[in-house]
Protein backbone atom coordinates (compact mmCIF):
# COMPACT_ATOMS: atom_id res chain seq x y z
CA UNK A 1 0.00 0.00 0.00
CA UNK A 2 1.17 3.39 -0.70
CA UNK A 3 -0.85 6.35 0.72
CA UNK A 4 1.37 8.71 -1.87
CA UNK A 5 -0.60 8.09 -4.43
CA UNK A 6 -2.27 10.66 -5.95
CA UNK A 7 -5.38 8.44 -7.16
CA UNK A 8 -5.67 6.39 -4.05
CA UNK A 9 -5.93 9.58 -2.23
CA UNK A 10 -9.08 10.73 -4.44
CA UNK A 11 -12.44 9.88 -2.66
CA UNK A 12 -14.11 7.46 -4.61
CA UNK A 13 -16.82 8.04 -6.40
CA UNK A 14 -17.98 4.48 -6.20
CA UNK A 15 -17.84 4.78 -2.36
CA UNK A 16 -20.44 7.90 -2.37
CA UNK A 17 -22.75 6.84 -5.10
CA UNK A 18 -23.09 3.81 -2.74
CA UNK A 19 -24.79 5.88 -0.11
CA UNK A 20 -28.27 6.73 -0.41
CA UNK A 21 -29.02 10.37 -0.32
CA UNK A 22 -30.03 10.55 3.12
CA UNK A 23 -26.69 8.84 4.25
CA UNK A 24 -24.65 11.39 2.38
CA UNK A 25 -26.51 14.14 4.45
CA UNK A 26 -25.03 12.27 7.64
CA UNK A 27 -21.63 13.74 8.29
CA UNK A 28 -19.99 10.20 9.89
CA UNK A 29 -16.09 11.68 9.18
CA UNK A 30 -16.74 13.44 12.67
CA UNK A 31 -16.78 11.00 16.18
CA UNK A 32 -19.20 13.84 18.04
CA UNK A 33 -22.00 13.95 15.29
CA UNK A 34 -21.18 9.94 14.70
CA UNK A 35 -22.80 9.66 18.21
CA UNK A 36 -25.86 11.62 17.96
CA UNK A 37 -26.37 9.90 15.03
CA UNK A 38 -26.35 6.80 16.91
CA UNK A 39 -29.12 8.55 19.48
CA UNK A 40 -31.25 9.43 16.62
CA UNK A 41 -31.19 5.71 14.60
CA UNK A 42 -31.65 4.22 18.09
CA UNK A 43 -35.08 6.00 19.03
CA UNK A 44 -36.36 5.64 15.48
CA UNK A 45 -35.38 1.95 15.07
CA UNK A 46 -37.73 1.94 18.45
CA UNK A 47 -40.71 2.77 16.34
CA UNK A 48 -43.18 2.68 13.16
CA UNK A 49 -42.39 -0.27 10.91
CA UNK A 50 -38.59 -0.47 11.99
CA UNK A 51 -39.88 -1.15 15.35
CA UNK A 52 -42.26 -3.79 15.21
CA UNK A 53 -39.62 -5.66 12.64
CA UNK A 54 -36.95 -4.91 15.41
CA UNK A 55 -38.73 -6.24 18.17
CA UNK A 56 -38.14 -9.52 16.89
CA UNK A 57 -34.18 -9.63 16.28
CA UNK A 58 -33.14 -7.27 19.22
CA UNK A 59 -32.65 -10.58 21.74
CA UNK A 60 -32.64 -14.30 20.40
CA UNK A 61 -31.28 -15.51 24.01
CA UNK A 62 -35.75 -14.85 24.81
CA UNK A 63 -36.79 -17.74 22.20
CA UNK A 64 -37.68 -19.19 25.11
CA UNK A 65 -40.53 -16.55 26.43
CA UNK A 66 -43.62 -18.40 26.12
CA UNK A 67 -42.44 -21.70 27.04
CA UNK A 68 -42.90 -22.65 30.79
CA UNK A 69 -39.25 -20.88 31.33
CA UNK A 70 -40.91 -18.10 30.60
CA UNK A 71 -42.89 -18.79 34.04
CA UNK A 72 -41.50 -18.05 37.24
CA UNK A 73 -44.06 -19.60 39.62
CA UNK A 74 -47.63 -20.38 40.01
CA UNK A 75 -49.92 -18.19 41.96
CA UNK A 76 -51.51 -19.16 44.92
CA UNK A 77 -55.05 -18.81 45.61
CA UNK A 78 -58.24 -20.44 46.44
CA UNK A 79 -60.44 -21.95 44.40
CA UNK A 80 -63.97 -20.69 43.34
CA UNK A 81 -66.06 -23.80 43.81
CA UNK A 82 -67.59 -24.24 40.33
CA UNK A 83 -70.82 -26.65 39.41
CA UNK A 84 -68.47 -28.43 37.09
CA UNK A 85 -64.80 -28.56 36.25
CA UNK A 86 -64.05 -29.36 32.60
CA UNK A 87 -60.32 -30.85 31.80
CA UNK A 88 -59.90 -29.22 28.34
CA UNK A 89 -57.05 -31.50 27.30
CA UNK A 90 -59.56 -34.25 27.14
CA UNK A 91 -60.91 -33.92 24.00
CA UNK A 92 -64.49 -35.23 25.32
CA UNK A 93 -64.56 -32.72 28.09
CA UNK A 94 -63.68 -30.06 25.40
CA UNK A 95 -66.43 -31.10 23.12
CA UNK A 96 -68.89 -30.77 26.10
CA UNK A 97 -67.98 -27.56 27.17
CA UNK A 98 -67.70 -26.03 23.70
CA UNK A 99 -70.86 -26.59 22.77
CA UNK A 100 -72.17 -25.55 26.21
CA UNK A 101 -70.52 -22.22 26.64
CA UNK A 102 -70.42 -21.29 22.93
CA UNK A 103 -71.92 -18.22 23.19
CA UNK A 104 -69.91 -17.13 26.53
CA UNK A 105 -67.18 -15.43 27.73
CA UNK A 106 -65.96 -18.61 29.04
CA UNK A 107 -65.30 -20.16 25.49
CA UNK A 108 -63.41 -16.84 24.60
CA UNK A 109 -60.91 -17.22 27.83
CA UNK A 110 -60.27 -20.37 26.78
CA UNK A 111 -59.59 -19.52 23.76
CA UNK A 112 -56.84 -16.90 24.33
CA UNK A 113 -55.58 -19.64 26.55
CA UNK A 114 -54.70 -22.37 24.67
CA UNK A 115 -53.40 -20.27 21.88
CA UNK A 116 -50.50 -18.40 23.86
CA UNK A 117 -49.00 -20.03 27.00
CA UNK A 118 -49.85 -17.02 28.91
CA UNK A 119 -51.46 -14.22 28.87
CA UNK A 120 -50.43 -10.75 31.03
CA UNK A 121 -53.86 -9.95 32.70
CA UNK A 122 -53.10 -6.60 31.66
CA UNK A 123 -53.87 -7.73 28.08
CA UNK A 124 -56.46 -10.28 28.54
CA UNK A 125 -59.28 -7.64 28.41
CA UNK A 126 -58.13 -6.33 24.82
CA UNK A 127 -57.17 -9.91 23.75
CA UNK A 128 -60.57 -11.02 24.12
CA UNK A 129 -62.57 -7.63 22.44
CA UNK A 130 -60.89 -8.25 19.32
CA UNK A 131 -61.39 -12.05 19.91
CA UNK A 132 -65.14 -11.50 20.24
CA UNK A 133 -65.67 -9.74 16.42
CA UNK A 134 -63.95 -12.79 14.78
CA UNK A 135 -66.11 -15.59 16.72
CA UNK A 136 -68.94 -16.33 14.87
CA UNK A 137 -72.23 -15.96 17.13
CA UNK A 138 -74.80 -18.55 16.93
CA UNK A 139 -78.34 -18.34 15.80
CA UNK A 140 -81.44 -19.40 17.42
CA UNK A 141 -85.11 -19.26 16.96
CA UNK A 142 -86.98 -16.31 19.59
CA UNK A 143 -90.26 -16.58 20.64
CA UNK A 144 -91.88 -15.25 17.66
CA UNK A 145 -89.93 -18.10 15.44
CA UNK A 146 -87.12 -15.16 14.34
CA UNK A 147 -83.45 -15.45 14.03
CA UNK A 148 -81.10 -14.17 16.75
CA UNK A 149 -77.74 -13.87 17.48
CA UNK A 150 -76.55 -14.81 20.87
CA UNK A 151 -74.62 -12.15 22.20
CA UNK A 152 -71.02 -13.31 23.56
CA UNK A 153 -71.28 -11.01 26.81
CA UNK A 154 -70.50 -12.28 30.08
CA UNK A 155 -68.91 -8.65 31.78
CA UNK A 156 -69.78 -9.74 34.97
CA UNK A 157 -68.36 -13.43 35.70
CA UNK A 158 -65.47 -13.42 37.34
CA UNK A 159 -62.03 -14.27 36.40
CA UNK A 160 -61.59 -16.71 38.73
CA UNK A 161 -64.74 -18.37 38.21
CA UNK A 162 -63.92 -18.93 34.82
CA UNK A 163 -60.28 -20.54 35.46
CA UNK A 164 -61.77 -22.63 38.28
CA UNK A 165 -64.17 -24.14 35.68
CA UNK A 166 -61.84 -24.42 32.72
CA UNK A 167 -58.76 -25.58 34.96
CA UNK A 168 -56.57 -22.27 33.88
CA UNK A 169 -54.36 -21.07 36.34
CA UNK A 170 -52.34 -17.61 37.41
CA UNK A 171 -48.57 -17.48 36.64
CA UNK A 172 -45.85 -14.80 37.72
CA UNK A 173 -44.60 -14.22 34.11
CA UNK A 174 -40.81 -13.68 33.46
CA UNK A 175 -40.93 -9.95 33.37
CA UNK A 176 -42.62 -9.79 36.64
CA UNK A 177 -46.55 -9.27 35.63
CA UNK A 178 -49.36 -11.78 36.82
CA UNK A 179 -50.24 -13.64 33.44
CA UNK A 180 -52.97 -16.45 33.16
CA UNK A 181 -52.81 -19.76 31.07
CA UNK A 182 -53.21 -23.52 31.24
CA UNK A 183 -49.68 -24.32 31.74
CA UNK A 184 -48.19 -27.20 29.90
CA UNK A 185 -51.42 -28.28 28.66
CA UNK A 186 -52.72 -25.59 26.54
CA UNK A 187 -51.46 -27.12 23.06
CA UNK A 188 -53.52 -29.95 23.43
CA UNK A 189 -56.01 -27.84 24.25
CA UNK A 190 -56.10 -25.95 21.05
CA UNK A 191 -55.39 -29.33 19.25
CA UNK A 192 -59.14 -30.02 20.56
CA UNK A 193 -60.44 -26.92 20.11
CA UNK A 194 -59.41 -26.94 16.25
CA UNK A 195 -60.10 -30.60 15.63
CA UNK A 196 -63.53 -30.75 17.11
CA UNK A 197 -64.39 -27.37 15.87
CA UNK A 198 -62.75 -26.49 12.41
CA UNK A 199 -64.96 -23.74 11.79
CA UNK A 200 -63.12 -21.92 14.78
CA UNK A 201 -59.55 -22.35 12.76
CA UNK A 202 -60.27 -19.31 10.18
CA UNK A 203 -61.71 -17.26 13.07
CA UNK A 204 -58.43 -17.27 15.39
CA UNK A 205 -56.46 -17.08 12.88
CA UNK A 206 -58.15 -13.66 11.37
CA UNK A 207 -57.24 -12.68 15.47
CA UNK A 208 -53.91 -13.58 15.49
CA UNK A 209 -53.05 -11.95 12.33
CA UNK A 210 -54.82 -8.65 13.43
CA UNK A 211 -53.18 -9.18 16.80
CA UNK A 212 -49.73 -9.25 14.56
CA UNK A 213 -50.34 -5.59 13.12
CA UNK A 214 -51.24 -3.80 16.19
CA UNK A 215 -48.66 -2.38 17.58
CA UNK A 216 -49.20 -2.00 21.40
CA UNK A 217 -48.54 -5.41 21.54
CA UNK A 218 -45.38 -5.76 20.45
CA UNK A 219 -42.98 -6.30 23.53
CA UNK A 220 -40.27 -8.79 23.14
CA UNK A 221 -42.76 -10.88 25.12
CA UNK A 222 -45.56 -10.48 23.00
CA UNK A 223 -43.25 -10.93 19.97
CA UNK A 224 -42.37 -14.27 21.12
CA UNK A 225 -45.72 -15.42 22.18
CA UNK A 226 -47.24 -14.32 18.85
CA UNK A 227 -44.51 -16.26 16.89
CA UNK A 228 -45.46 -18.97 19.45
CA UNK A 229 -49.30 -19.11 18.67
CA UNK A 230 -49.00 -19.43 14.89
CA UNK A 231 -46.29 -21.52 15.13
CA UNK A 232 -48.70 -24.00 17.35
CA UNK A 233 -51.33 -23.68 14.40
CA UNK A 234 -49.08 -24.02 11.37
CA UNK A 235 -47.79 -26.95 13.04
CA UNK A 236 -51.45 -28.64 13.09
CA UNK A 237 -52.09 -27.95 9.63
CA UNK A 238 -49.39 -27.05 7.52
CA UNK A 239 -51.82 -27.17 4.47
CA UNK A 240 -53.86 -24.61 5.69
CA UNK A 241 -50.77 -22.77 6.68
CA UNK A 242 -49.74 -22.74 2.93
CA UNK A 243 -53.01 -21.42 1.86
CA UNK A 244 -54.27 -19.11 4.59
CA UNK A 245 -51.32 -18.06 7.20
CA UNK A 246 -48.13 -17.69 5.07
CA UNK A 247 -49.63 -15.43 2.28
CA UNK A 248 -50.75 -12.89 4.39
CA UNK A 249 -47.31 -13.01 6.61
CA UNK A 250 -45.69 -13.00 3.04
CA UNK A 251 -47.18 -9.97 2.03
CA UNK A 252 -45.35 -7.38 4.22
CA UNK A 253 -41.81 -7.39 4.52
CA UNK A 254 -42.04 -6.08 8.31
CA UNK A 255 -43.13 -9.69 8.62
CA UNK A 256 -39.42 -11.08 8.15
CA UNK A 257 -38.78 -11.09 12.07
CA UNK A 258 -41.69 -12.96 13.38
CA UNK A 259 -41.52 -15.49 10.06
CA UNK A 260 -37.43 -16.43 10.72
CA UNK A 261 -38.91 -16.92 14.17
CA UNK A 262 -41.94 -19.10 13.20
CA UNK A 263 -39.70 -21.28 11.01
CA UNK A 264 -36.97 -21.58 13.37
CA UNK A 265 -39.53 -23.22 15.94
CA UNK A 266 -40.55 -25.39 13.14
CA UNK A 267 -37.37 -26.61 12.83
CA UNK A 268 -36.49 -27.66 16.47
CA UNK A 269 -40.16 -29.69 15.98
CA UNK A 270 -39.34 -33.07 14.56
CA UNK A 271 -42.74 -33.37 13.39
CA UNK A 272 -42.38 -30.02 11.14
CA UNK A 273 -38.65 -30.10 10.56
CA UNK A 274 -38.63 -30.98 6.91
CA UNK A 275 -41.54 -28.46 6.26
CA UNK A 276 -38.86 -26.19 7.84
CA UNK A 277 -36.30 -27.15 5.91
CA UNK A 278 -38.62 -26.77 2.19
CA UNK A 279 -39.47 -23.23 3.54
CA UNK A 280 -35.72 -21.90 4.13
CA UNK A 281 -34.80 -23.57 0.47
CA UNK A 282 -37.17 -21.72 -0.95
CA UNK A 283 -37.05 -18.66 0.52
CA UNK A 284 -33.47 -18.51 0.61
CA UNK A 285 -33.13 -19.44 -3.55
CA UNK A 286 -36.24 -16.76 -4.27
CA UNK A 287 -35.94 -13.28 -6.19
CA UNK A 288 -37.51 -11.91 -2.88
CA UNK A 289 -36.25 -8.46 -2.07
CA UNK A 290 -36.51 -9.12 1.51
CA UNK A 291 -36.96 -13.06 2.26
CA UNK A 292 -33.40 -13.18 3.22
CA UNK A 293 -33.61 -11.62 6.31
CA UNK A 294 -35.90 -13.91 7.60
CA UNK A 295 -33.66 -17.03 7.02
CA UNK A 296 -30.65 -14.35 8.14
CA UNK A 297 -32.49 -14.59 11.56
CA UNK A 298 -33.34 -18.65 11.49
CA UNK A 299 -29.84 -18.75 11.61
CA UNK A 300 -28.93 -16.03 13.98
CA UNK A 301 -31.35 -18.02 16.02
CA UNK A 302 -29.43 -21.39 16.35
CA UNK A 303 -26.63 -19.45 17.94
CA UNK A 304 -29.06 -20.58 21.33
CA UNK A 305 -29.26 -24.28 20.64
CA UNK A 306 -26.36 -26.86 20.02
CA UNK A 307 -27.68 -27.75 16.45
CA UNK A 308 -25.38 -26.10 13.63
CA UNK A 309 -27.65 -24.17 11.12
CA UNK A 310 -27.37 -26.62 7.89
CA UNK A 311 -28.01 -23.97 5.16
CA UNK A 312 -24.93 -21.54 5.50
CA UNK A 313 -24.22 -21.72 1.89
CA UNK A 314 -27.44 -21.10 0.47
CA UNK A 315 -27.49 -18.17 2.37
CA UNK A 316 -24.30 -16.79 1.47
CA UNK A 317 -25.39 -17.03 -1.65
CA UNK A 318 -28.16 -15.14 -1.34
CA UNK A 319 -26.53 -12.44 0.47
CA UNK A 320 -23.66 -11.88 -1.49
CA UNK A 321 -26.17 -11.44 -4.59
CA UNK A 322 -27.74 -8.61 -2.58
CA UNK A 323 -24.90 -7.30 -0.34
CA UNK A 324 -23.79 -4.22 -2.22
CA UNK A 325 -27.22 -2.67 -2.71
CA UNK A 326 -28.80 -3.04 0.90
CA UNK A 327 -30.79 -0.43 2.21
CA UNK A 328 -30.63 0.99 5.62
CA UNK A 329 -33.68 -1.26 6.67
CA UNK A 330 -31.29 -4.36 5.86
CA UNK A 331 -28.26 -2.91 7.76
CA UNK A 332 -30.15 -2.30 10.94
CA UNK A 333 -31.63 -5.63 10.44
CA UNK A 334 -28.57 -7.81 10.38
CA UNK A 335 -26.56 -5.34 12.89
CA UNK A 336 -28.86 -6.35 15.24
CA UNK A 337 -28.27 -10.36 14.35
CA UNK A 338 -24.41 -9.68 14.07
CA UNK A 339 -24.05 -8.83 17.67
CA UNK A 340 -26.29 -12.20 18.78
CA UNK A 341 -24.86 -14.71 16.59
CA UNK A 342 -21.11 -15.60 16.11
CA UNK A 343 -22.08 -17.84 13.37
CA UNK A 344 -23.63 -15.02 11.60
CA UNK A 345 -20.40 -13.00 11.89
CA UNK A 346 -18.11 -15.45 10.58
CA UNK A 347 -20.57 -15.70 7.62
CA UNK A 348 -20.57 -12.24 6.94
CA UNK A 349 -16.83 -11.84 7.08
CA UNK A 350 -16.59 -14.70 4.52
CA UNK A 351 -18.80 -12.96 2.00
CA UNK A 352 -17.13 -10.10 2.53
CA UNK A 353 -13.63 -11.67 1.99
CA UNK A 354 -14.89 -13.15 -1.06
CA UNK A 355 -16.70 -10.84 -2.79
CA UNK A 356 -13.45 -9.01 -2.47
CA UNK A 357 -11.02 -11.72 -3.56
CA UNK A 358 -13.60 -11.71 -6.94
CA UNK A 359 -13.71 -8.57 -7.88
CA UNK A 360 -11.18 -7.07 -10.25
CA UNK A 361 -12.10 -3.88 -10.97
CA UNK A 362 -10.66 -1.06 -8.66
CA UNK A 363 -14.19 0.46 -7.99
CA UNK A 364 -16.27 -2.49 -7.76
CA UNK A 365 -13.61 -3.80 -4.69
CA UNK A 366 -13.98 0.15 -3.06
CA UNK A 367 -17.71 -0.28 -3.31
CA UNK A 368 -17.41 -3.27 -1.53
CA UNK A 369 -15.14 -1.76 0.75
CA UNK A 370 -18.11 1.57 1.96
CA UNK A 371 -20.70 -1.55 2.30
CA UNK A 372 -18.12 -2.90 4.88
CA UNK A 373 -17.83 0.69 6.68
CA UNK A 374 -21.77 1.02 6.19
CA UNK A 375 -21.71 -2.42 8.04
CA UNK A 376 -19.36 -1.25 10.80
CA UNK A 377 -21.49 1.87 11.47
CA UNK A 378 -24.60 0.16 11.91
CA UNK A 379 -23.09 -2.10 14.31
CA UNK A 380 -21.40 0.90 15.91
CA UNK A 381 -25.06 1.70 16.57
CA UNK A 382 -25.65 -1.69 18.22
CA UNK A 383 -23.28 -1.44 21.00
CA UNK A 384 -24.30 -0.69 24.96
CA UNK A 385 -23.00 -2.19 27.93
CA UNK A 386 -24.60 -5.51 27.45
CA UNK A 387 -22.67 -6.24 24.11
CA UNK A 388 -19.79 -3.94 23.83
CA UNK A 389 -17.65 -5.54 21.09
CA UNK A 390 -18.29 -4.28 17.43
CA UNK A 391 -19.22 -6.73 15.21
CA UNK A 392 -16.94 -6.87 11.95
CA UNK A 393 -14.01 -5.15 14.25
CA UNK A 394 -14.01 -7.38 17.20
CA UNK A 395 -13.31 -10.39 15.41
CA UNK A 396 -14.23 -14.22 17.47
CA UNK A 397 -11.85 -16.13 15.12
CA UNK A 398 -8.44 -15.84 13.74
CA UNK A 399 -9.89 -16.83 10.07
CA UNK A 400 -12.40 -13.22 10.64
CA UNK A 401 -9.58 -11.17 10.55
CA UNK A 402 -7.63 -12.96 8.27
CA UNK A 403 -10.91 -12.91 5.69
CA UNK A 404 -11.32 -8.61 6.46
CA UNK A 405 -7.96 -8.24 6.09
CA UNK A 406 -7.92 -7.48 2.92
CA UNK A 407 -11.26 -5.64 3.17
CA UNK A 408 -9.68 -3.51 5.72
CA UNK A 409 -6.93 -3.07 3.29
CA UNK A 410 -8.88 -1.79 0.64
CA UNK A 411 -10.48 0.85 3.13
CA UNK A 412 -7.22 2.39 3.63
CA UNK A 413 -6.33 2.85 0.62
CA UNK A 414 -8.48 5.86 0.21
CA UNK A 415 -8.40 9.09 1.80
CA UNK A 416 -12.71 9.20 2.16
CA UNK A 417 -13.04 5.31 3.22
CA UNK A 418 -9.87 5.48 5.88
CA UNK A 419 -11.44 9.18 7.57
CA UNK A 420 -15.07 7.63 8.01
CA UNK A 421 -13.60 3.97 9.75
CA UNK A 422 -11.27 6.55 11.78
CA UNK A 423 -14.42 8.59 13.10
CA UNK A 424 -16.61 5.39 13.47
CA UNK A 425 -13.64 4.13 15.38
CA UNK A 426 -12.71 6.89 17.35
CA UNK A 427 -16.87 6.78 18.93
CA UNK A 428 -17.16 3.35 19.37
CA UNK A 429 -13.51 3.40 21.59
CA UNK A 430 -15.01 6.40 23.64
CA UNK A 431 -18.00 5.03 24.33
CA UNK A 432 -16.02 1.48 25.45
CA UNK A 433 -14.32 3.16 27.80
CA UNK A 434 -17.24 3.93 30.03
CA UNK A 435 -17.92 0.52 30.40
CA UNK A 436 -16.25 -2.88 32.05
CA UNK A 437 -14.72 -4.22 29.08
CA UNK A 438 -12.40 -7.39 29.27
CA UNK A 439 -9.02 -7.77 28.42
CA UNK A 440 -9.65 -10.22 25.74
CA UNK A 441 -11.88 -7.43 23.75
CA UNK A 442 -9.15 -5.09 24.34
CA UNK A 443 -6.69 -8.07 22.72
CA UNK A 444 -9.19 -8.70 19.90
CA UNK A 445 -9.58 -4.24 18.73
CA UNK A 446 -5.38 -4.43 18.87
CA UNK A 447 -5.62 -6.94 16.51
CA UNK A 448 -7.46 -5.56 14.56
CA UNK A 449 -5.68 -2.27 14.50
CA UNK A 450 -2.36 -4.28 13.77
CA UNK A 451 -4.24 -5.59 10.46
CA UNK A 452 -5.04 -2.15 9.24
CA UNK A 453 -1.14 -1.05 9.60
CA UNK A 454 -0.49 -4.10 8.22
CA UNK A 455 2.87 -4.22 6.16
CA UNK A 456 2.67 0.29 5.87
CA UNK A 457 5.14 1.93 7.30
CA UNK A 458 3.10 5.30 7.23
CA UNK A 459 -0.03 3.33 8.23
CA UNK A 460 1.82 2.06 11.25
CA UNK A 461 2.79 5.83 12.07
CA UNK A 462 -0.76 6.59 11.53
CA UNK A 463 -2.34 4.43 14.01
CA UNK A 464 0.34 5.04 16.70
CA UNK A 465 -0.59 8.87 15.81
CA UNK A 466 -4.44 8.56 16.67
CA UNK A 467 -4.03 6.45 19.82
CA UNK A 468 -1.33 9.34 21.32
CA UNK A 469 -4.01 11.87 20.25
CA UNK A 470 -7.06 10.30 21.20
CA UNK A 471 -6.75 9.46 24.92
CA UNK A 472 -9.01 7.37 26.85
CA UNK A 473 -8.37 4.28 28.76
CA UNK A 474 -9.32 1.99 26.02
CA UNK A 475 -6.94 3.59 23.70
CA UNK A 476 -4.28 3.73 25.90
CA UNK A 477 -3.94 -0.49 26.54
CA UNK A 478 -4.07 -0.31 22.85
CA UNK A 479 -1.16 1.99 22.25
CA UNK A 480 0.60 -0.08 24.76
CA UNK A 481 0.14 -4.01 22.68
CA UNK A 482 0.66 -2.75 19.46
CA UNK A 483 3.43 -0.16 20.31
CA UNK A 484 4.97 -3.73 21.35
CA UNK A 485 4.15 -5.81 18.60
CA UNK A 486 5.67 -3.16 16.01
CA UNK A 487 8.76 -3.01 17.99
CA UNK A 488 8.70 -7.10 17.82
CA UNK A 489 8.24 -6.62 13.98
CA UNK A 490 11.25 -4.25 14.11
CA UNK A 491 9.34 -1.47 12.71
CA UNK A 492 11.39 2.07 12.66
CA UNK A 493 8.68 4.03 14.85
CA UNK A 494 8.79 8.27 15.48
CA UNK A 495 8.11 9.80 18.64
């Protein structure tokens, strides 16, 4: 490398026609305005669309919410003595008490039971309105000989009454709230419910879906208990999932984070593993614009289990076909994967050192090399003191750095790509040192540093340069390894 000359010193043009306009409106050569920037994506990646896709990548490690870990202990209280008691997972009892309290406020709680494994009580008033105008009321014959509809209104019976008689039960949910549900039971309670009563299928599922596009729902708990609940159906009829549940997720691409969810659950299900595995084939091999991301995140999501995800190189493929023209939407998207998923990581740095090693023109390999800064700043974005090492800087693996290195390489090489990884840089070390970092991260940023001297000279000098200048105390262990390792290497350093 040799920063001397006069056309790797030119900013490329390649690099800025890569940015969308709004991007190039960002000043990101400047570590002060690199951080509000950060404060600005961060609250609007908190709402609107961005949000409720968001809500669904921001932390794997809760696939298990909605299981019985997501329980912390049942609630103790008396029992309401009840006329009857009805044991919903026996499909008998079900079939007796649908058709007995199918016009009731009892068949609604039940309902709402079976389909999530609990249910805040803070939600279970608004879970059940919009419950009640998909049911379909049943007609009888008044006095006169007219038709009526039987009016699903029980305001008055209460809650207590109705778990007594249905055999729910209150939970202290993970996050601290008093939730209701049946427990371990309340699959094979919807298993009845749907068998017995097929009619009711279309009707919950018209619930869940409008559930899925209202907002106020969307926790990280209610994210994963939504994926949960049409998971539970797709899994019971996967031919009606084709027909009825998948084309309307399909349809809107702030769907990708609860659908790389929903197939990621049908994965770890033996009994819906190889519909799984025709689902991530074809999404990952389709023209989709978007469809990516959602197998991006079934993969992101194995980083919790001990089961390797099997379809890495399809979706390298994919990715690398799209990598150079992704939008801001996609680099928030898998920033917030990156930092979960050390799999994902090492994939991303191997597309990245590819794409590279197959390019030959000098400004298709300087595009690639502003997608890898774009990368970097979006992850920059991602950092707090629960996951404080940068993604695509703080590499896991020796064969990361050595597949950025020349990546890195190419970034130096020019004036305009070396000034925005500086700034980028410059922030994220700042911000590191307000927090309880380990050595080994410390270790793993020196490294990287030591790769973007590499074999320069003047790059070497240039490095030393901004840790001297730019004082904090995670610059300053910095300064102190690689100041070392050049001296190992024998390099002539100036004071």
């Amino acid at each position: 490398m040799n920063d001397t000359s006069e056309e790797m010193e030119q900013p490329s043009n390649f690099a800025e026609n890569n940015q969308t306009e709004a991007e190039k409106r960002e000043t990101i050569d400047n570590p002060a305005d690199l951080e509000e920037l950060k404060r600005t994506a961060n609250r609007f990646n908190a709402i609107g669309n961005m949000g409720y896709t968001q809500i669904f990548v921001q932390n794997l490690s809760n696939l298990s919410m909605g299981s019985d870990q997501g329980f912390k202990k049942t609630v103790s209280e008396s029992k309401v003595k009840v006329k009857e008691e009805y044991d919903l997972c026996n499909t008998e009892k079900c079939v007796q008490f649908v058709e007995k309290y199918k016009d009731s406020e009892y068949l609604t709680i039940a309902i709402i039971l079976s389909t999530f494994e609990v249910v805040a009580l803070s939600d279970l008033i608004n879970l059940r309105e919009i419950l009640v105008r998909h049911i379909p009321k049943t007609k009888t014959l008044n006095s006169e000989q007219a038709v009526e509809e039987n009016i699903n209104s029980d305001s008055y019976i209460a809650l207590n009454t109705i778990l007594s008689l249905i055999g729910g039960r209150k939970f202290v949910i993970a996050d601290g709230r008093i939730g209701v549900g049946f427990g371990s039971g309340s699959q094979k309670v919807l298993c009845n419910i749907l068998e017995q009563f097929p009619t009711l299928k279309n009707p919950i599922v018209l619930w869940l879906m409008e559930l899925n596009e209202i907002y106020q729902f969307h926790t990280t708990f209610d994210a994963y208990q939504m994926a949960n609940a049409l998971t539970r159906i797709i899994s019971l009829d996967v031919l009606y999932a084709g027909t009825h549940i998948f084309p309307r997720l399909l349809s809107d691409p702030k769907n990708a984070g609860i659908l790389g969810i929903i197939v990621y659950k049908l994965y770890m299900d033996s009994q819906s593993k190889e519909y799984a595995e025709n689902i991530i084939l074809c999404w990952v091999s389709s023209d989709s614009k978007w469809l990516w991301k959602a197998v991006c995140l079934t993969c992101a999501a194995f980083s919790n289990s001990k089961i390797v995800f099997p379809y890495v190189p399809d979706l390298k493929k994919a990715i690398r076909k799209r990598i150079l023209y992704f939008k801001k939407e996609d680099l928030v998207f898998v920033s917030s994967l990156l930092r979960q998923s050390q799999e994902l990581r090492s994939l991303f740095c191997n597309i990245f050192g590819d794409t590279l090693n197959n390019t030959r023109t000098r400004d298709g390999r300087l595009k690639i090399a502003q997608t890898y800064i774009n990368f970097v700043r979006y992850s920059y974005y991602q950092v707090n003191s629960d996951f404080m090492e940068l993604p695509l800087v703080v590499c896991d693996t020796l064969q990361q750095q050595k597949q950025l290195a020349k990546v890195v390489e190419c970034t130096m090489s020019v004036y305009h790509l070396r000034k925005q990884l500086y700034a980028i840089l410059k922030a994220y070390l700042k911000e590191l040192s307000r927090y309880d970092y380990s050595d080994k991260t410390i270790d793993h940023i020196s490294a990287y540093f030591y790769n973007m001297g590499g074999e320069s000279q003047q790059y070497c000098q240039d490095i030393l340069y901004f840790f001297r200048t730019y004082n904090n105390k995670a610059t300053k262990q910095i300064f102190t390894r690689l100041r070392l390792t050049y001296e190992k290497r024998g390099a002539k350093l100036h004071e």
